[in-house]
C-alpha atoms as a PDB file:
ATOM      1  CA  UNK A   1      11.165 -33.645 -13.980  1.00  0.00           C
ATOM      2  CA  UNK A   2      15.166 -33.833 -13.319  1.00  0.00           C
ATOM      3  CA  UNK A   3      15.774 -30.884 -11.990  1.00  0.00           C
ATOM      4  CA  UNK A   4      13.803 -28.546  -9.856  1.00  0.00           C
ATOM      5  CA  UNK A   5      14.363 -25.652  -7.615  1.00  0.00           C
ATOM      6  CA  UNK A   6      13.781 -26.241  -3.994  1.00  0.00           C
ATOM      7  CA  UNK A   7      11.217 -25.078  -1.952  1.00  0.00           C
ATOM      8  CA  UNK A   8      11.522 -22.035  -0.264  1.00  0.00           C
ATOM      9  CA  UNK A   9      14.136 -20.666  -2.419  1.00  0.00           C
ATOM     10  CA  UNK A  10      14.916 -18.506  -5.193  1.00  0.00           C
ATOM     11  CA  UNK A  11      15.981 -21.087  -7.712  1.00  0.00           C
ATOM     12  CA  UNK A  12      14.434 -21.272 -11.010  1.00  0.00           C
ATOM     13  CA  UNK A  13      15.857 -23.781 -13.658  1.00  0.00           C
ATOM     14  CA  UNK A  14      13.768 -27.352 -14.686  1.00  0.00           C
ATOM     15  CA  UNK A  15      14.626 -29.865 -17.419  1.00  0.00           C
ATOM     16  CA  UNK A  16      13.061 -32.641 -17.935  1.00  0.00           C
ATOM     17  CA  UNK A  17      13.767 -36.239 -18.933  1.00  0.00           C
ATOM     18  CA  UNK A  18      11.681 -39.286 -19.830  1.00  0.00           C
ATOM     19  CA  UNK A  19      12.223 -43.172 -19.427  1.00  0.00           C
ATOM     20  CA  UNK A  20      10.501 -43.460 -23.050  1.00  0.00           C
ATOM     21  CA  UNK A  21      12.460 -43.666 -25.973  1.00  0.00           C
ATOM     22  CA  UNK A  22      12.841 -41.082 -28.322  1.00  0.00           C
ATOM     23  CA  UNK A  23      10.900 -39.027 -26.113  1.00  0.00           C
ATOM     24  CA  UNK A  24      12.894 -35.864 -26.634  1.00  0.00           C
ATOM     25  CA  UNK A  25      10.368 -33.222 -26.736  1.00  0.00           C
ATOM     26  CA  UNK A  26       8.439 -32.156 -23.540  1.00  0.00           C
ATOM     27  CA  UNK A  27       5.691 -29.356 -23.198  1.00  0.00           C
ATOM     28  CA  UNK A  28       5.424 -27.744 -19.706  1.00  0.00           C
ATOM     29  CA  UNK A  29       3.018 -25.170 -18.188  1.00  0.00           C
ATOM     30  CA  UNK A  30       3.292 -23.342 -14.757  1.00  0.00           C
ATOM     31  CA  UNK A  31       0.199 -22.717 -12.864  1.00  0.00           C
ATOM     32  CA  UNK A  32      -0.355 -20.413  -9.674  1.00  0.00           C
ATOM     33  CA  UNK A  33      -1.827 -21.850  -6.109  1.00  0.00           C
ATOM     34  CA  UNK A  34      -5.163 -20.661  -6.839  1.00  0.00           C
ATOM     35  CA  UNK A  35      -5.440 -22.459 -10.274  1.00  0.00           C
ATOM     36  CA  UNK A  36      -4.479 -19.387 -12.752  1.00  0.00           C
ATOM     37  CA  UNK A  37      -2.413 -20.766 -15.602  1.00  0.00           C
ATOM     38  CA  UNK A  38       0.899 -18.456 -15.703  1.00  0.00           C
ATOM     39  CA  UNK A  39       1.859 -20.310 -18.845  1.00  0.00           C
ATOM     40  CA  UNK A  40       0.125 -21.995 -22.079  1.00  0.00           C
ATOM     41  CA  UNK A  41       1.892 -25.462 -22.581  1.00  0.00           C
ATOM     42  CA  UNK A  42       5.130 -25.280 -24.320  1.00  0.00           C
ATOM     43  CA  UNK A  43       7.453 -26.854 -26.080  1.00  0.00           C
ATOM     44  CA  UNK A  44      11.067 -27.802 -24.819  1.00  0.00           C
ATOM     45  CA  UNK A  45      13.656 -30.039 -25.659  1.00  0.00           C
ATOM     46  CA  UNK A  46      15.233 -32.720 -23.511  1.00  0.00           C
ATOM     47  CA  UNK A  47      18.415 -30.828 -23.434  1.00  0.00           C
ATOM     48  CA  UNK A  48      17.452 -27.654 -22.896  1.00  0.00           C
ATOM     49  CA  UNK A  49      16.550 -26.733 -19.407  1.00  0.00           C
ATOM     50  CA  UNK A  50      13.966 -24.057 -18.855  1.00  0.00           C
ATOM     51  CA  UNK A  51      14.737 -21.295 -16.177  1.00  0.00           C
ATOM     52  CA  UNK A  52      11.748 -19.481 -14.961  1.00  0.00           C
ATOM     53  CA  UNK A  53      13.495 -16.739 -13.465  1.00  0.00           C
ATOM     54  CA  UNK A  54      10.917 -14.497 -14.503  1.00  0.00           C
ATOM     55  CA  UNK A  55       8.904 -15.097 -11.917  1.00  0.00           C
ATOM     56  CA  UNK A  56      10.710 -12.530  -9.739  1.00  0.00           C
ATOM     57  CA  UNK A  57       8.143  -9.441  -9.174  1.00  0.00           C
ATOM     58  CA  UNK A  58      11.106  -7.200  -9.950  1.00  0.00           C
ATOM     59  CA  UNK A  59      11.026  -8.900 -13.223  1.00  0.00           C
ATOM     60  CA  UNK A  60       7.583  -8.139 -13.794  1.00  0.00           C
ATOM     61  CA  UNK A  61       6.459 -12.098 -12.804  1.00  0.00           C
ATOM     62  CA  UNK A  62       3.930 -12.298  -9.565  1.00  0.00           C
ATOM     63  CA  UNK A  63       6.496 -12.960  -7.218  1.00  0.00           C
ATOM     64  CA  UNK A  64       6.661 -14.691  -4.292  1.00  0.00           C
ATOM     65  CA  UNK A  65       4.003 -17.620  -3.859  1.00  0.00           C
ATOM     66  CA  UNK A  66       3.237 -20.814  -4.218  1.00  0.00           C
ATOM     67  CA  UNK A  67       3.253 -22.661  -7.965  1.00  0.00           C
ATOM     68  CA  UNK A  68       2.696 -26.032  -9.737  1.00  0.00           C
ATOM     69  CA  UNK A  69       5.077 -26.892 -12.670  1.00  0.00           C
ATOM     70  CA  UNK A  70       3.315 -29.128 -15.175  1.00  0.00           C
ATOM     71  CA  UNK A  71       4.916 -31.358 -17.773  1.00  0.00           C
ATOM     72  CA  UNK A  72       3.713 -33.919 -20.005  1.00  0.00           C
ATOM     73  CA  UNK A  73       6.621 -35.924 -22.689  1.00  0.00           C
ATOM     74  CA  UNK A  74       6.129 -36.054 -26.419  1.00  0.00           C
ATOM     75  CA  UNK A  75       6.668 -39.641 -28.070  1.00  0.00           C
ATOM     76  CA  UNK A  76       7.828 -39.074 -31.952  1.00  0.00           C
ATOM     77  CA  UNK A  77       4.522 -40.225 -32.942  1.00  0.00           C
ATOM     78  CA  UNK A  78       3.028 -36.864 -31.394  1.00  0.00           C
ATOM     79  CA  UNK A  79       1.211 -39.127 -28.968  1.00  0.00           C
ATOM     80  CA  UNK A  80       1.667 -36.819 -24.939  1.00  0.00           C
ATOM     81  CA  UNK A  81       1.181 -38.245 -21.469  1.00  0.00           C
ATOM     82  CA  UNK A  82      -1.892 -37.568 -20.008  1.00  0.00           C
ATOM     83  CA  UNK A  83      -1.401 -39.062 -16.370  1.00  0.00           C
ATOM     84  CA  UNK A  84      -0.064 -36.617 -14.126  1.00  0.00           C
ATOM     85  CA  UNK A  85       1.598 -37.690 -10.783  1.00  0.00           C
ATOM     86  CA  UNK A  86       3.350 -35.433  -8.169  1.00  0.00           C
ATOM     87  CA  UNK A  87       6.243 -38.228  -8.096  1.00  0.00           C
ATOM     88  CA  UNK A  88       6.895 -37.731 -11.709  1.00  0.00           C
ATOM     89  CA  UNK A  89       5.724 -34.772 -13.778  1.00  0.00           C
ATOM     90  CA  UNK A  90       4.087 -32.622 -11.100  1.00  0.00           C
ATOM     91  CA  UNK A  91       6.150 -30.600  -9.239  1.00  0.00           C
ATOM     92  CA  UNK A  92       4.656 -28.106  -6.507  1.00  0.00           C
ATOM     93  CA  UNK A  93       7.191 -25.526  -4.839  1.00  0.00           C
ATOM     94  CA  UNK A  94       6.807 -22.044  -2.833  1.00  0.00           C
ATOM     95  CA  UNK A  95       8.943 -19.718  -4.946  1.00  0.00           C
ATOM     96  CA  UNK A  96      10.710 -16.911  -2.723  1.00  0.00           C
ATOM     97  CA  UNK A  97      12.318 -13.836  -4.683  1.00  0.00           C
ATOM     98  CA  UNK A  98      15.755 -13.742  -4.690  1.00  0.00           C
ATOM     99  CA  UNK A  99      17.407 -10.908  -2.121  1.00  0.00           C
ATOM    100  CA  UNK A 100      17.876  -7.882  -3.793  1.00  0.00           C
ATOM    101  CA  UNK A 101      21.422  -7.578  -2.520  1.00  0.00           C
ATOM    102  CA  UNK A 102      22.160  -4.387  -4.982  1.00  0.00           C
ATOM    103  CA  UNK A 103      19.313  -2.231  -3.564  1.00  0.00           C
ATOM    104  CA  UNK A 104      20.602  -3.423  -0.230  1.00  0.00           C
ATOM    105  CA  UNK A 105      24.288  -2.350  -0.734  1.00  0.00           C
ATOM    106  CA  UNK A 106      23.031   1.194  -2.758  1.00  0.00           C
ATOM    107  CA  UNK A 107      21.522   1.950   0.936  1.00  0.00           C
ATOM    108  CA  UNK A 108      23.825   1.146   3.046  1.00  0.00           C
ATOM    109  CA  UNK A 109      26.112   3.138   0.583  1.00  0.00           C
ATOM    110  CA  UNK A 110      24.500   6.059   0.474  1.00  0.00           C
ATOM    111  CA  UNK A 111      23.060   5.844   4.184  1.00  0.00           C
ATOM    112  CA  UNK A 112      27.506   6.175   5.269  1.00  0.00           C
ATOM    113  CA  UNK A 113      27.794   8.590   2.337  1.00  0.00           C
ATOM    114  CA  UNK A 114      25.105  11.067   4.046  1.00  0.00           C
ATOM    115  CA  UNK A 115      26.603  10.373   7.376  1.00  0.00           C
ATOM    116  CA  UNK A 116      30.165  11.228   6.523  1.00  0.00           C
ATOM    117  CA  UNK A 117      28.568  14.238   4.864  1.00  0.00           C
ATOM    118  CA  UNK A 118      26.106  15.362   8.015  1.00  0.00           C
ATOM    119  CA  UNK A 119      29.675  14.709   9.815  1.00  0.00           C
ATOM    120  CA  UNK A 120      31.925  17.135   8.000  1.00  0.00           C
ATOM    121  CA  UNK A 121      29.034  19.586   7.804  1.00  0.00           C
ATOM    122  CA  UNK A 122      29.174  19.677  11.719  1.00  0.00           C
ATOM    123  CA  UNK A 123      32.591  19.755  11.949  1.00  0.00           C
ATOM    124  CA  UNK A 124      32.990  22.217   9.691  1.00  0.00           C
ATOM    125  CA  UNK A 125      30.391  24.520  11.557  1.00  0.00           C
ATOM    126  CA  UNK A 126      31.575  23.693  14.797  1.00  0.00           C
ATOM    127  CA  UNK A 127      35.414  25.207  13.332  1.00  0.00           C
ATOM    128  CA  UNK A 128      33.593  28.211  11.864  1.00  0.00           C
ATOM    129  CA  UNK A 129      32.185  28.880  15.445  1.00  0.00           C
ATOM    130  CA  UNK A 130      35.354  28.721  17.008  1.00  0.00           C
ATOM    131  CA  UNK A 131      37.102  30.833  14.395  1.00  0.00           C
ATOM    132  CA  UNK A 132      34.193  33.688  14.940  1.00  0.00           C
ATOM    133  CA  UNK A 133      35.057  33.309  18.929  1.00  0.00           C
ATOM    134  CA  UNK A 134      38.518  33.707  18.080  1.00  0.00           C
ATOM    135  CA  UNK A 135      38.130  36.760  15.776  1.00  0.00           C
ATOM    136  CA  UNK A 136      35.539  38.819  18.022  1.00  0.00           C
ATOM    137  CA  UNK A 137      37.959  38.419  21.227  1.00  0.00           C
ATOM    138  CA  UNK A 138      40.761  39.283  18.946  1.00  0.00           C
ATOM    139  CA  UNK A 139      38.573  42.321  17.713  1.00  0.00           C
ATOM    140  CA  UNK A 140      37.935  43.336  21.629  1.00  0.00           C
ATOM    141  CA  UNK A 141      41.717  43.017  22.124  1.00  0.00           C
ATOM    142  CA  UNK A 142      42.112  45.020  19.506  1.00  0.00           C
ATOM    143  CA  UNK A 143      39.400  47.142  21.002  1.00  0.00           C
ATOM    144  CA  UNK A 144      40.509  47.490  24.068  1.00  0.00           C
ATOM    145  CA  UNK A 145      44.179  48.498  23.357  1.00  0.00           C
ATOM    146  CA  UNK A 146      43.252  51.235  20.700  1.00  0.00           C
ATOM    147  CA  UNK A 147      41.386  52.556  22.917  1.00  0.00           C
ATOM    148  CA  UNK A 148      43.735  52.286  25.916  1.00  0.00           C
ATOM    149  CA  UNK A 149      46.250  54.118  23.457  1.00  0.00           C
ATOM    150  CA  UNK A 150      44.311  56.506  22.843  1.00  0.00           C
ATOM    151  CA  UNK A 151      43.486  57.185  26.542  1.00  0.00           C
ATOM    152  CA  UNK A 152      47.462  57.490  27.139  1.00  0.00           C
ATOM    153  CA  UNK A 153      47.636  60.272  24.525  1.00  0.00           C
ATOM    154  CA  UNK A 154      44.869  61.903  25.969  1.00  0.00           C
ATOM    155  CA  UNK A 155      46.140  61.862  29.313  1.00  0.00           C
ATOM    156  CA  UNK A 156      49.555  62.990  28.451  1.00  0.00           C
ATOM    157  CA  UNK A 157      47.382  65.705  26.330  1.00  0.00           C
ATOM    158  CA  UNK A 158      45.644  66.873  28.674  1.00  0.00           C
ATOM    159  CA  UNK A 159      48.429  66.826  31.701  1.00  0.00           C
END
């Protein structure tokens, strides 16, 4: 193995390389912590790299954990490795999801979109309240001086 992700993170690409010659052809399988094969052995090619990004539970893989990465070289002869060592072709990793930075953003979004809304709407209340005090004084003003009119022409009426 010549590339791996590091522990603890979120990275997800492997290729492989061997010091045998004409070794180009590599099978791999990825087994869980508690010994459940994710993967059947299969076949890569020494300059492809696999990406196992579909391990992400949003992805519909298991997600976070921890996980063993198995690989074995091909000779052309069809002849595979069959020692396994953790310095070589065993590589064992905790795999963390990667931060779902959109679903983040969307809330935060939408959380100042509500509050900018929930602020207008009291604004805008608070201004129709104040507009309905204005109008009913302006109505007893109104009120008042009809009504004090009227008591003039009554008066001069009446005297």
């Amino acid at each position: 193995i010549t590339t791996m992700p590091s522990s603890r993170s979120s990275q997800s690409i492997f290729s492989f390389d061997s010091n045998e010659a004409g070794a180009n052809v590599f099978e791999w399988k990825l087994r869980r912590n508690d010994g459940v094969d994710l993967t059947p052995w299969k076949v890569t090619t020494k300059s492809g790299p696999i990406d196992i990004s579909w391990l992400d539970n949003k992805k519909g893989g298991p997600g976070r954990g921890w996980y063993t990465m198995w690989t074995r070289a091909v000779d052309p002869a069809g002849n595979k490795d069959e020692l396994f060592s953790t310095q070589t072709n065993v590589y064992h990793w905790l795999y963390v999801p990667p931060i779902p930075w959109g679903s983040i953003v969307g809330g935060v979004f939408a959380f100042s979109i509500i509050a900018v809304a929930l602020y207008v709407e009291y604004r805008r209340r608070k201004r129709r309240a104040v507009l309905q005090r204005f109008q009913l004084r302006r109505l007893r003003r109104k009120y008042k001086l009809k009504n004090a009119q009227r008591g003039e022409t009554l008066r001069a009426v009446l005297l």
